[in-house]
N, C-alpha and C. Protein backbone atom coordinates (compact mmCIF):
# COMPACT_ATOMS: atom_id res chain seq x y z
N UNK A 1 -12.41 -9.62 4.36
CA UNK A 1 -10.97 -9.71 4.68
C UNK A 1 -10.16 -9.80 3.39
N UNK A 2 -10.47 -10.56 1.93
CA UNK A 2 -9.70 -10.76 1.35
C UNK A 2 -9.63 -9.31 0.32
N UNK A 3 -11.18 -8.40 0.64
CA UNK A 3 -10.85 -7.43 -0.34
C UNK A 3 -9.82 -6.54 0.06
N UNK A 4 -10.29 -6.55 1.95
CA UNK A 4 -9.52 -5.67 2.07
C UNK A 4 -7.97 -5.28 1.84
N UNK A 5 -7.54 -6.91 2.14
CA UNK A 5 -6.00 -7.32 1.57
C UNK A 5 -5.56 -6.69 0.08
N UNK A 6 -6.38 -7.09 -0.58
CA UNK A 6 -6.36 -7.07 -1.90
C UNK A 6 -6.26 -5.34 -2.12
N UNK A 7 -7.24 -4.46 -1.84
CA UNK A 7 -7.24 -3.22 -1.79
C UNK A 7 -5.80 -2.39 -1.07
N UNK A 8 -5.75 -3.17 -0.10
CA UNK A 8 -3.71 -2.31 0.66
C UNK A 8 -3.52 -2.80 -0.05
N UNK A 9 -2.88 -3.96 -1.18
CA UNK A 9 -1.96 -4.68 -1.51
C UNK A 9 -1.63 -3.54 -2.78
N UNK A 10 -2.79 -3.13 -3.32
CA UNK A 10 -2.76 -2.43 -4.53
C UNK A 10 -2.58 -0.89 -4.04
N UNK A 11 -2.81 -0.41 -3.36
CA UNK A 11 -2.63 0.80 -2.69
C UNK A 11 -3.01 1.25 -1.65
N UNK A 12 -1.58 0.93 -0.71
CA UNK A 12 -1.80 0.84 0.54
C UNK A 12 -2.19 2.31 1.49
N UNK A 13 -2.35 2.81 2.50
CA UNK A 13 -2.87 3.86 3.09
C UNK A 13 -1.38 4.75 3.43
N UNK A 14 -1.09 5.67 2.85
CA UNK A 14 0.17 6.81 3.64
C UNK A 14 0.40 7.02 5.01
N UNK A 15 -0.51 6.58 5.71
CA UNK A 15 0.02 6.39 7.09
C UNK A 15 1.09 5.01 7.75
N UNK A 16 0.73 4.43 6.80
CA UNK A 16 1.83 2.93 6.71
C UNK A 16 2.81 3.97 7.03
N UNK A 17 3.68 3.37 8.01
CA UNK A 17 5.37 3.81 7.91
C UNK A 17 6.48 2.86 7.21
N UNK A 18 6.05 1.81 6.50
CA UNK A 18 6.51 0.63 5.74
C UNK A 18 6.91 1.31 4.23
N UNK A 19 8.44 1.27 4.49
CA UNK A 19 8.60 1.32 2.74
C UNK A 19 8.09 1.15 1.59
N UNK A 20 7.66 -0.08 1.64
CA UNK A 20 6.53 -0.37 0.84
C UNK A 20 6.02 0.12 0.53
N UNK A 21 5.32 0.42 1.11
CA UNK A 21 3.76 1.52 1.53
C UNK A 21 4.42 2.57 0.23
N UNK A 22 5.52 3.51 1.17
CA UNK A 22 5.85 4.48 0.34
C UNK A 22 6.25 4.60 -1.16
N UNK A 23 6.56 3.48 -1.34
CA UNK A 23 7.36 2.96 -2.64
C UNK A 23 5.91 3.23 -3.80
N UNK A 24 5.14 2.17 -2.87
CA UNK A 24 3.52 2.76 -3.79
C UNK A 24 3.24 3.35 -4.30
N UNK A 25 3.21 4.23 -2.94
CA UNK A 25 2.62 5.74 -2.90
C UNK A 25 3.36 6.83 -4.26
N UNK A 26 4.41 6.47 -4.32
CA UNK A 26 5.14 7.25 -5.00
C UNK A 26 5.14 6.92 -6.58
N UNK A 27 4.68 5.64 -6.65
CA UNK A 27 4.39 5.05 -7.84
C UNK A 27 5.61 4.21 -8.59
N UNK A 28 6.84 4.09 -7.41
CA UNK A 28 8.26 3.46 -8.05
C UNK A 28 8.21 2.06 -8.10
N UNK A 29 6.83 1.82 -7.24
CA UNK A 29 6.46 0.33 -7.52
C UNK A 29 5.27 -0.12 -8.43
């Protein structure tokens, strides 16, 4: 459980519909 946290936390999956997510994805975070 905690890797898995740890692993979204750092780069979460593109199916997220969470800003976040995208912000990631895009590398603006």
């Amino acid at each position: 459980m905690r890797i898995t946290l740890s692993k979204v936390k750092e780069h979460p999956p593109p199916a997220l519909p969470s800003k976040e997510g995208n912000f990631a994805l895009t590398g603006l975070e």
